[in-house]
N, C-alpha and C. Protein backbone atom coordinates (compact mmCIF):
# COMPACT_ATOMS: atom_id res chain seq x y z
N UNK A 1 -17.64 -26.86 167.05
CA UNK A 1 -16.88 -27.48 165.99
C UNK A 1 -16.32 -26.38 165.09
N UNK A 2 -15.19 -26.66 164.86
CA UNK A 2 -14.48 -25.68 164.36
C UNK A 2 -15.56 -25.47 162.48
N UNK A 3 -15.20 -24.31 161.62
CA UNK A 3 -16.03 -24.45 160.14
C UNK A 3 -14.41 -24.89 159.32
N UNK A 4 -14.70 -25.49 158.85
CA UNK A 4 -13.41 -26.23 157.88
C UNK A 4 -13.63 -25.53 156.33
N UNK A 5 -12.67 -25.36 155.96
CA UNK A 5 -12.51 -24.93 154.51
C UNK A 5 -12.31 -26.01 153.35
N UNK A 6 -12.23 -25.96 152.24
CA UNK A 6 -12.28 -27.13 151.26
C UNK A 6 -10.83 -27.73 151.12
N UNK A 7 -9.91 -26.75 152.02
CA UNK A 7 -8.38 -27.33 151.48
C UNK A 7 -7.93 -28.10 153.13
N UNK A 8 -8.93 -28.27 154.06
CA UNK A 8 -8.93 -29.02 155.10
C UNK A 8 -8.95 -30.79 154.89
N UNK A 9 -7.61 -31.10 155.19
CA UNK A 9 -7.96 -32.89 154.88
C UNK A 9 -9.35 -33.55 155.55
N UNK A 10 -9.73 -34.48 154.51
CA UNK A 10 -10.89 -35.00 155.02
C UNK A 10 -10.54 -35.77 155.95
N UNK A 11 -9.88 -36.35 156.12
CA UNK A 11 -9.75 -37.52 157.59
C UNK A 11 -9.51 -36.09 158.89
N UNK A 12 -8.96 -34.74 159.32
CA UNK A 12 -9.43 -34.07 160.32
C UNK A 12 -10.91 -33.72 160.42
N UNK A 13 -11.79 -33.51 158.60
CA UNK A 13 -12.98 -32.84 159.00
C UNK A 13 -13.90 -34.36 159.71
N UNK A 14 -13.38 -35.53 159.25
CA UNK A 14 -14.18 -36.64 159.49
C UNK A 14 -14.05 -37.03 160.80
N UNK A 15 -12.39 -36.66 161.65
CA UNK A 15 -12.34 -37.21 163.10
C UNK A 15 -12.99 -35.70 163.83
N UNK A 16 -12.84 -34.61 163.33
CA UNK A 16 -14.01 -33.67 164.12
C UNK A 16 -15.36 -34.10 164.56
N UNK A 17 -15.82 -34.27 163.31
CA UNK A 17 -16.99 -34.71 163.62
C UNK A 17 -17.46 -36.20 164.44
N UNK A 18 -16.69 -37.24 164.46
CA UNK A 18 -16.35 -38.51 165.28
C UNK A 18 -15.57 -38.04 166.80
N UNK A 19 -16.68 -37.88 167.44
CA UNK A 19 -16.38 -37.49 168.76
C UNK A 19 -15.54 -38.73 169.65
N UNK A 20 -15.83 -39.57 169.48
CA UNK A 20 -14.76 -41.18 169.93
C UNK A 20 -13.26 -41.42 169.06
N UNK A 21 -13.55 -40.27 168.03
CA UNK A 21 -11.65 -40.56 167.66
C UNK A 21 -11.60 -39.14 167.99
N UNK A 22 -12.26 -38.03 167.73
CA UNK A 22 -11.75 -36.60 167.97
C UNK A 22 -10.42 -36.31 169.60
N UNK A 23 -10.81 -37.04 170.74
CA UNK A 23 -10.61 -36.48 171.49
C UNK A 23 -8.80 -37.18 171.82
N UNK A 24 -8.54 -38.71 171.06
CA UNK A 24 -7.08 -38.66 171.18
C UNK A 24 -6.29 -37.92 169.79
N UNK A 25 -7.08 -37.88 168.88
CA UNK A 25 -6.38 -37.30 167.68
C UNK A 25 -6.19 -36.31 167.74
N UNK A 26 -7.16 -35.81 168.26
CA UNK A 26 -6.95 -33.97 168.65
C UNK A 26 -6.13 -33.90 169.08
N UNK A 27 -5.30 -34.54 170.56
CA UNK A 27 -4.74 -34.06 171.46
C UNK A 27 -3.41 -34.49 170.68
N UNK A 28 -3.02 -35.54 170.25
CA UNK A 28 -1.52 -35.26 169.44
C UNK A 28 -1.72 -34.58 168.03
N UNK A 29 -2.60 -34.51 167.58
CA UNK A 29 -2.62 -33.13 166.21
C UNK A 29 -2.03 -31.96 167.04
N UNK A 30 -2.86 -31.65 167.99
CA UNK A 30 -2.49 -30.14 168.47
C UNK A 30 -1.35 -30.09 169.46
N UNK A 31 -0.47 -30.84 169.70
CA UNK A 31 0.83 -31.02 170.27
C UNK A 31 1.36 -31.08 169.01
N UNK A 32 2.04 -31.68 168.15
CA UNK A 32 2.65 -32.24 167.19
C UNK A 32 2.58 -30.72 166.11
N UNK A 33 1.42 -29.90 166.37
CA UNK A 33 1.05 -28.42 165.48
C UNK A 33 1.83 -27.55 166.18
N UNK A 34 1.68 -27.55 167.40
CA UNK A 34 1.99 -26.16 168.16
C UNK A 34 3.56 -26.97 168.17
N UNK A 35 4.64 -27.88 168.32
CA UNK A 35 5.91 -28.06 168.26
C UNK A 35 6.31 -27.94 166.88
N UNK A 36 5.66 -28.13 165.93
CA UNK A 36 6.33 -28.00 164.54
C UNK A 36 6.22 -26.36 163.84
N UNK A 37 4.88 -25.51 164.80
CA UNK A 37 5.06 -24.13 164.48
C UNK A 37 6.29 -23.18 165.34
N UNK A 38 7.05 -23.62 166.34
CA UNK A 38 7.78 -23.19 167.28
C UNK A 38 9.31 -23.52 166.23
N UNK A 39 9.18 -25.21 166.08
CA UNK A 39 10.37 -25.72 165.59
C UNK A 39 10.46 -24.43 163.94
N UNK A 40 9.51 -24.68 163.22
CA UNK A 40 9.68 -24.13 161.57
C UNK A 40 10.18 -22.59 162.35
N UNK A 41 9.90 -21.41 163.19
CA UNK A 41 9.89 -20.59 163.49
C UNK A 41 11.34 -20.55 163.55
N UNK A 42 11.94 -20.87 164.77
CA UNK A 42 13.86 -20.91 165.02
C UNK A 42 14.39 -21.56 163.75
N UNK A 43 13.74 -22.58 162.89
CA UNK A 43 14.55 -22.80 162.08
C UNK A 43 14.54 -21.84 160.95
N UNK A 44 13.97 -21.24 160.84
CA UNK A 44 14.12 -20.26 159.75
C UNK A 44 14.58 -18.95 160.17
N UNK A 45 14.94 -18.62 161.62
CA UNK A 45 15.50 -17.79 162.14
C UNK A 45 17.40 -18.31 161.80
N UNK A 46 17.46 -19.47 162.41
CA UNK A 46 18.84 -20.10 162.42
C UNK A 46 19.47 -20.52 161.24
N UNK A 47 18.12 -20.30 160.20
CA UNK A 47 18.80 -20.43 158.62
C UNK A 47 20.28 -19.19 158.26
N UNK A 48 19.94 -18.27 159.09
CA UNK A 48 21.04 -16.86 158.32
C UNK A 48 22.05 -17.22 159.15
N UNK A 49 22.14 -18.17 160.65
CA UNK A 49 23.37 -18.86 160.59
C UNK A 49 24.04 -19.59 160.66
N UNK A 50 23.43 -20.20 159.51
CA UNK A 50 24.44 -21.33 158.93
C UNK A 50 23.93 -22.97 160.40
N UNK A 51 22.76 -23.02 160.87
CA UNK A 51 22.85 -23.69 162.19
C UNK A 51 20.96 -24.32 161.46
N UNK A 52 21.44 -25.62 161.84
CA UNK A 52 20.27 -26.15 161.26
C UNK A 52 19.54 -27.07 162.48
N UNK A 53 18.48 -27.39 162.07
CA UNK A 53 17.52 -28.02 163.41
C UNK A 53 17.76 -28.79 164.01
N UNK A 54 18.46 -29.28 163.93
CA UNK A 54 19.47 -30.68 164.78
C UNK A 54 20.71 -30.26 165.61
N UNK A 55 20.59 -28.67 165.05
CA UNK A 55 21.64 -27.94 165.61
C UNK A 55 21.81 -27.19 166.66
N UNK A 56 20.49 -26.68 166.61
CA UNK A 56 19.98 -25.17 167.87
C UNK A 56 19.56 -25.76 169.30
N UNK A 57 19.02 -27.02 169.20
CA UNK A 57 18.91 -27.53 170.68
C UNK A 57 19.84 -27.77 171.56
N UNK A 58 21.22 -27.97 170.60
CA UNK A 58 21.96 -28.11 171.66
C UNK A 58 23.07 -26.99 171.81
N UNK A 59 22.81 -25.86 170.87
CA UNK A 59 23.45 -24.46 171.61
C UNK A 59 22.32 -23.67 172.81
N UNK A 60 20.93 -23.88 172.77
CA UNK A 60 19.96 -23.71 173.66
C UNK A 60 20.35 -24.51 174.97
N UNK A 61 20.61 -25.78 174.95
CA UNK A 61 21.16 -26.87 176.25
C UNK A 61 22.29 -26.10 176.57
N UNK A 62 23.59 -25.80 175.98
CA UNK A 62 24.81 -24.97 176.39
C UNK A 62 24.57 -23.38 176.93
N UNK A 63 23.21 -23.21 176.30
CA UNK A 63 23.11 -21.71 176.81
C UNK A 63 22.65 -21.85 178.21
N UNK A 64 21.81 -22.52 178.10
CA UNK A 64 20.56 -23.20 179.37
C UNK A 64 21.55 -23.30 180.97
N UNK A 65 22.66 -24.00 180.09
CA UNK A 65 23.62 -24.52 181.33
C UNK A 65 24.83 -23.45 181.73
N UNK A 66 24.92 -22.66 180.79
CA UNK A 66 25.84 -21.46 181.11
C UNK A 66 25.02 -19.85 182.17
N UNK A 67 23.91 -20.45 182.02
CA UNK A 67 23.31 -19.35 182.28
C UNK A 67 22.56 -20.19 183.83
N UNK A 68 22.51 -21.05 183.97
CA UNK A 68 22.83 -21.94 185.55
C UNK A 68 24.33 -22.17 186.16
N UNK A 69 25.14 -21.52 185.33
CA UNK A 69 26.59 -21.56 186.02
C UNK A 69 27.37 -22.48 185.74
N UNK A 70 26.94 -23.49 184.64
CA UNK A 70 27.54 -24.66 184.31
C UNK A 70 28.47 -24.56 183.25
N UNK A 71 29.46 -24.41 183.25
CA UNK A 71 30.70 -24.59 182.06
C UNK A 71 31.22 -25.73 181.29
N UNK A 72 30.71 -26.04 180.69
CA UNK A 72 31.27 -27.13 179.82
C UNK A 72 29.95 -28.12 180.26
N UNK A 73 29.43 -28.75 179.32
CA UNK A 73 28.24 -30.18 179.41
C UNK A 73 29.00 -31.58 178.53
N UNK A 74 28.75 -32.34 179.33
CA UNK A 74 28.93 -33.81 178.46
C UNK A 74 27.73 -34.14 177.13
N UNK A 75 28.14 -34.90 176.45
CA UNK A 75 27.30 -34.85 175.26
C UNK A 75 25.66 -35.49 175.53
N UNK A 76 26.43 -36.70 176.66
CA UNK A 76 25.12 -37.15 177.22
C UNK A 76 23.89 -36.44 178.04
N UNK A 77 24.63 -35.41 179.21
CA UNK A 77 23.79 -34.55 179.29
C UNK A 77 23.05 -33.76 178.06
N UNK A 78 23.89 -33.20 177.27
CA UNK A 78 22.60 -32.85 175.84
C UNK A 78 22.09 -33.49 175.88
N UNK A 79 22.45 -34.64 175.32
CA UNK A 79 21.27 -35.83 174.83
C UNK A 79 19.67 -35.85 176.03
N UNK A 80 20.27 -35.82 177.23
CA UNK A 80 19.19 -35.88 177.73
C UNK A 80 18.15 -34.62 177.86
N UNK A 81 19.03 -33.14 178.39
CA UNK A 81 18.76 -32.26 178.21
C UNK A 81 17.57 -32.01 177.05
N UNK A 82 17.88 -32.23 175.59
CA UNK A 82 17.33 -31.79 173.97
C UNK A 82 16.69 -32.96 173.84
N UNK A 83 16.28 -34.35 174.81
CA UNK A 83 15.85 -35.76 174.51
C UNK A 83 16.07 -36.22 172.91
N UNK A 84 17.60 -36.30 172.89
CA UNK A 84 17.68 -36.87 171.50
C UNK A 84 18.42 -37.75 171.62
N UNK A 85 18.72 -38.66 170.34
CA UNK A 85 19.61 -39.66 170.49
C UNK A 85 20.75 -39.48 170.92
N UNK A 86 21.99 -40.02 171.77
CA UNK A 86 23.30 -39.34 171.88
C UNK A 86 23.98 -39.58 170.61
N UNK A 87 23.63 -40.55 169.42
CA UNK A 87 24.74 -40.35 168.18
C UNK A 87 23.91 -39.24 167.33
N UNK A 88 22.98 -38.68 167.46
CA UNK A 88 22.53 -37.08 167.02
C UNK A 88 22.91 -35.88 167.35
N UNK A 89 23.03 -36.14 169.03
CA UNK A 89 23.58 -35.20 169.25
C UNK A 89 25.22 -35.36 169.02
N UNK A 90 25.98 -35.99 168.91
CA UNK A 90 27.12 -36.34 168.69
C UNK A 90 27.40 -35.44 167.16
N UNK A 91 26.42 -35.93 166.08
CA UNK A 91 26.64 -35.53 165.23
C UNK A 91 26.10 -34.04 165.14
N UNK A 92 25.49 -33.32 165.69
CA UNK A 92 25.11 -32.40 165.63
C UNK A 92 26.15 -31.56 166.63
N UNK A 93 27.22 -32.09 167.57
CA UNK A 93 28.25 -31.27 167.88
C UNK A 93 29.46 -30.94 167.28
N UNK A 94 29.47 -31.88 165.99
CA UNK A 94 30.70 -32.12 165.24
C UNK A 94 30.43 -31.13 164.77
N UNK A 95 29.00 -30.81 163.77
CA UNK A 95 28.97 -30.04 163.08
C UNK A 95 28.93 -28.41 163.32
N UNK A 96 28.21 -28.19 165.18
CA UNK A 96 28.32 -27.00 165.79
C UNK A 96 30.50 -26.76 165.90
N UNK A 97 30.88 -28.11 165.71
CA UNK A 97 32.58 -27.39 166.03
C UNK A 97 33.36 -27.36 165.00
N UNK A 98 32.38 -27.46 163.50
CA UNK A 98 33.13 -27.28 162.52
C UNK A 98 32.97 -25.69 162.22
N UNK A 99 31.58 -24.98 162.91
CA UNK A 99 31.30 -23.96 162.35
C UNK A 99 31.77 -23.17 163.39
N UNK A 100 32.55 -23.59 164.19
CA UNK A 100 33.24 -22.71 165.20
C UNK A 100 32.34 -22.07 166.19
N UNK A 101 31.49 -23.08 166.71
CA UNK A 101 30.27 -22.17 167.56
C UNK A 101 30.29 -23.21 169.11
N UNK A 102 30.80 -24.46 169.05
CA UNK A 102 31.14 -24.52 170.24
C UNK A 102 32.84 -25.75 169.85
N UNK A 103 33.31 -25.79 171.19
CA UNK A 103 34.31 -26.38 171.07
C UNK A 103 34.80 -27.39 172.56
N UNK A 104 35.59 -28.35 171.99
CA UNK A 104 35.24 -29.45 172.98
C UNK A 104 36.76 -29.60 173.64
N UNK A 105 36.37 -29.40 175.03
CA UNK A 105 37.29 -29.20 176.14
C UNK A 105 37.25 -30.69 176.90
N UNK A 106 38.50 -30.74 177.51
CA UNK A 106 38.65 -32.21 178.20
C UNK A 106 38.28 -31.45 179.69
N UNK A 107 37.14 -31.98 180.21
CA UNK A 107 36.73 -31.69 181.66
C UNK A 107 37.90 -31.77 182.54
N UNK A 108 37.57 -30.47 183.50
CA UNK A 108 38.83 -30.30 184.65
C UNK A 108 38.38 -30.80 185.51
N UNK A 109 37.16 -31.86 186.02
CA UNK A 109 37.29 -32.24 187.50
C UNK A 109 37.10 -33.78 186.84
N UNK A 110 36.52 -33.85 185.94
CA UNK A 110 36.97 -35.41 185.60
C UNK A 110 37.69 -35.67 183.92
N UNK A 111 38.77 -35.97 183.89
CA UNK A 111 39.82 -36.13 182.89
C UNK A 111 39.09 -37.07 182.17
N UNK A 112 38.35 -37.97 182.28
CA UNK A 112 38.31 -38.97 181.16
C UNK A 112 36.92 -38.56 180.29
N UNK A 113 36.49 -37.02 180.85
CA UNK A 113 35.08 -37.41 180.05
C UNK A 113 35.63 -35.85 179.33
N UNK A 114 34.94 -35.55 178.29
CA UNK A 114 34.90 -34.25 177.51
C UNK A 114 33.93 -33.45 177.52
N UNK A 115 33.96 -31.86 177.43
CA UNK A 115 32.75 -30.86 177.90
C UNK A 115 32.56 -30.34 176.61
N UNK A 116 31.34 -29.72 176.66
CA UNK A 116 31.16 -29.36 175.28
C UNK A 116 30.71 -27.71 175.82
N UNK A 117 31.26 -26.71 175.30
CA UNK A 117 31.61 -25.28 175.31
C UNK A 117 31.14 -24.69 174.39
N UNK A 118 30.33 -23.25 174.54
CA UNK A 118 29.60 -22.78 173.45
C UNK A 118 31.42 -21.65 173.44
N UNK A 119 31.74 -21.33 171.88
CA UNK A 119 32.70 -20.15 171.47
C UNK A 119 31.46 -18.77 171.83
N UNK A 120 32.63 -17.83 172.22
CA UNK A 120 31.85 -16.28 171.67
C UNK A 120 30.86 -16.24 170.12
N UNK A 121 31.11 -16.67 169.61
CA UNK A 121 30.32 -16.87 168.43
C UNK A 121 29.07 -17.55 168.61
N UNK A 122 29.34 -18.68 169.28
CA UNK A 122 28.60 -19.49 169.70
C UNK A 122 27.26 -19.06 170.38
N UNK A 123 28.08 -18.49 171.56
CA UNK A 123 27.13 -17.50 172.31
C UNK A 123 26.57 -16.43 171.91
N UNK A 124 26.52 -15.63 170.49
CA UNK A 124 25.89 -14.63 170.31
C UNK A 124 24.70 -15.11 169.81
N UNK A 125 25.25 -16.62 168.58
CA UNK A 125 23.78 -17.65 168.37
C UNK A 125 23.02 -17.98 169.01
N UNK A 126 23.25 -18.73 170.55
CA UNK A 126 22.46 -19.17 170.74
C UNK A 126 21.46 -18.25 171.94
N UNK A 127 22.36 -16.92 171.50
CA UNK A 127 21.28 -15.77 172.42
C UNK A 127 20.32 -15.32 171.66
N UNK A 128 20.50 -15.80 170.14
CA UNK A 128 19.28 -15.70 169.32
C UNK A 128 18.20 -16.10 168.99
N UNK A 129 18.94 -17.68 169.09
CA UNK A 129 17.74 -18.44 169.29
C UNK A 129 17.08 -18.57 170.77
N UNK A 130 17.37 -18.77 171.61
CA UNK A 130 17.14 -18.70 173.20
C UNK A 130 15.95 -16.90 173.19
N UNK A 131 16.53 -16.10 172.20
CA UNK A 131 15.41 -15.14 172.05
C UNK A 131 14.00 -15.10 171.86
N UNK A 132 14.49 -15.56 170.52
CA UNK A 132 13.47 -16.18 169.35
C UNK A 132 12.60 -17.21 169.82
N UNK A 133 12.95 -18.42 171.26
CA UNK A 133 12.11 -19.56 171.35
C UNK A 133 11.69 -18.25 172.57
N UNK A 134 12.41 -17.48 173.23
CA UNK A 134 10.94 -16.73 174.17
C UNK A 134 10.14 -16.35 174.07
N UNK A 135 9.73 -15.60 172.61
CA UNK A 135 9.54 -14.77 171.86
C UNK A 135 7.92 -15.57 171.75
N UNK A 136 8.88 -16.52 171.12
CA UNK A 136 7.31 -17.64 170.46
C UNK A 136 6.71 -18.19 171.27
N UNK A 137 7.37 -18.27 172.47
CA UNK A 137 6.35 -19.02 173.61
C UNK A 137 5.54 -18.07 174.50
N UNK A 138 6.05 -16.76 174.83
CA UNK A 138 5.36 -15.84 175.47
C UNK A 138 4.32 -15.44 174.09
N UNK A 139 4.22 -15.51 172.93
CA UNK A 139 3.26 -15.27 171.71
C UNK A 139 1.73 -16.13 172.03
N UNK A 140 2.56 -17.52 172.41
CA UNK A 140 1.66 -19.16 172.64
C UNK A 140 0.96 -18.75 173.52
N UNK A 141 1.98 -18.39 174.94
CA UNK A 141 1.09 -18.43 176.07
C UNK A 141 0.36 -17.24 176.43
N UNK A 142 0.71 -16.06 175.79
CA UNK A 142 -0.01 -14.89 176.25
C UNK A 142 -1.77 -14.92 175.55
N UNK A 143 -1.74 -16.04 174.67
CA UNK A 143 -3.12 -16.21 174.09
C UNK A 143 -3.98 -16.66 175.67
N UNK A 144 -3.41 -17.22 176.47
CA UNK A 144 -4.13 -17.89 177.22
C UNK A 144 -4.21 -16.86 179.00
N UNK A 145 -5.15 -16.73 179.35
CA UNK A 145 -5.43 -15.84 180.80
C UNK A 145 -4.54 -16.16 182.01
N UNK A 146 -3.93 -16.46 182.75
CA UNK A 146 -2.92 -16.84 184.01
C UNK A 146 -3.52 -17.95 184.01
N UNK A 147 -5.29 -17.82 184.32
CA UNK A 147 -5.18 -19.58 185.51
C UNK A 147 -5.07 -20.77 184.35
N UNK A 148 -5.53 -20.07 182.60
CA UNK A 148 -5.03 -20.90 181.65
C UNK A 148 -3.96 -21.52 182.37
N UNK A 149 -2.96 -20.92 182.17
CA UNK A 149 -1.88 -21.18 181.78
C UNK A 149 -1.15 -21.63 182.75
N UNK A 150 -1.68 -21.62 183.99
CA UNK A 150 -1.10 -22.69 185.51
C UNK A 150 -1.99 -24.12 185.39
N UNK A 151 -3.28 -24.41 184.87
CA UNK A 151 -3.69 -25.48 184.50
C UNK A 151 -3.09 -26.40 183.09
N UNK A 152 -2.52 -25.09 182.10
CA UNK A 152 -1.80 -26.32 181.33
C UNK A 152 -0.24 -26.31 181.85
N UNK A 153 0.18 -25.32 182.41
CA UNK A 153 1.70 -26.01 183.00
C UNK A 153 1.74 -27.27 183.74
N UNK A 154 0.62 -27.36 184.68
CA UNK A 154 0.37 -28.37 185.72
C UNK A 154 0.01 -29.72 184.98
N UNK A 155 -1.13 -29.79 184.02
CA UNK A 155 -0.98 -30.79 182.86
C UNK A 155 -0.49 -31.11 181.88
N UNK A 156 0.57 -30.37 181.43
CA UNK A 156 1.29 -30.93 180.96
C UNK A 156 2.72 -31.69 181.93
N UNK A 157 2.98 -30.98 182.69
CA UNK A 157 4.04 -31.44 183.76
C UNK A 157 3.55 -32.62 184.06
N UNK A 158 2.33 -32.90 184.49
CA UNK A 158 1.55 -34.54 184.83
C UNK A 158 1.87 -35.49 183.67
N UNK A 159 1.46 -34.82 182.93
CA UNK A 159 1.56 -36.22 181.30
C UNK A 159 3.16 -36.55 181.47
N UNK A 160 4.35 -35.43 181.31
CA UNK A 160 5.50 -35.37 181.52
C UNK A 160 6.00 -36.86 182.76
N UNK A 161 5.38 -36.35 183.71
CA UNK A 161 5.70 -37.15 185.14
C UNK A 161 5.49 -38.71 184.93
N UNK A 162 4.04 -38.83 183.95
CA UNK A 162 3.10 -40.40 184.52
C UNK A 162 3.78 -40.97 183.09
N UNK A 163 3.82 -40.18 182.04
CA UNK A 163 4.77 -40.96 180.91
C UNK A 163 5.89 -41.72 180.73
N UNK A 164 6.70 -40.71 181.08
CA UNK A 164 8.32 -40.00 180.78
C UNK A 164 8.88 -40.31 181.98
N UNK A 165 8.80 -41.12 183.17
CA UNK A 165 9.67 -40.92 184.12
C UNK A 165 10.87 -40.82 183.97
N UNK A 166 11.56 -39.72 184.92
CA UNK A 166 12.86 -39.81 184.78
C UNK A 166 13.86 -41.43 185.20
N UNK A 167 14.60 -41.36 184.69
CA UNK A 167 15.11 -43.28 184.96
C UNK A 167 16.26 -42.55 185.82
């Protein structure tokens, strides 16, 4: 059991010790900890430009896909890509093409749909953040020994699979 300090909320020191709530509370406390220390991390990286948290997932999705050979993404692919709403990501591309960091092209093999394009600018951002999230995850995972870290790839990929199916 972990030793708790006095500025520890009592409802964690109380489900520690309650071994019948410890073991689901734990497991989304410490998901929900380790994504909000990753998320606060890039966002305070992406504060100096001008690119806010609703913002960087989907120059990370454009980087993701430029760097698989893909030129131009539909918004829906973000959406699915960054699993966010598509009127979030919608709004979060308006605002990446007000700041001149990506810009929206009418697709050349299908005319009726629109691609969404990171600018040179674009791309120097989101080689920062795409840095910055390696940075923090090789930090995460280097805490843990190899076969760690092939037993939680493998379980988490399972939770991923039996949850989340892809539709």
């Amino acid at each position: 059991m972990n030793k708790q300090n006095d500025t520890t909320p009592r409802l964690i020191q109380e489900s520690e010790k309650a071994h019948m709530l410890t073991i689901p509370f734990v497991f989304s406390r410490v998901i929900a900890r380790i994504s909000m220390d990753e998320k606060n991390t890039l966002t305070s990286t992406m504060k100096q430009y001008g690119v806010g948290a609703s913002e960087y997932p989907v120059l990370l999705a454009l980087l993701a896909g430029e760097m698989q050979g893909i030129k131009g993404v539909s918004q829906l692919e973000i959406s699915c890509a960054v699993a966010r709403d598509p009127a979030l990501t919608s709004r979060a591309v308006r605002q990446l093409e007000s700041k001149g960091l990506v810009k929206i092209e009418q697709d050349e093999s299908r005319k009726s749909r629109n691609s969404i394009v990171l600018t040179d600018e674009g791309k120097k951002v989101a080689r920062v953040a795409y840095t910055k999230t390696e940075d923090w995850n090789n930090k995460a995972l280097n805490t843990l020994e190899a076969d760690q870290r092939k037993v939680l790839e493998d379980a988490l990929e399972t939770i991923l699979e039996k949850m989340l199916p892809i539709s």
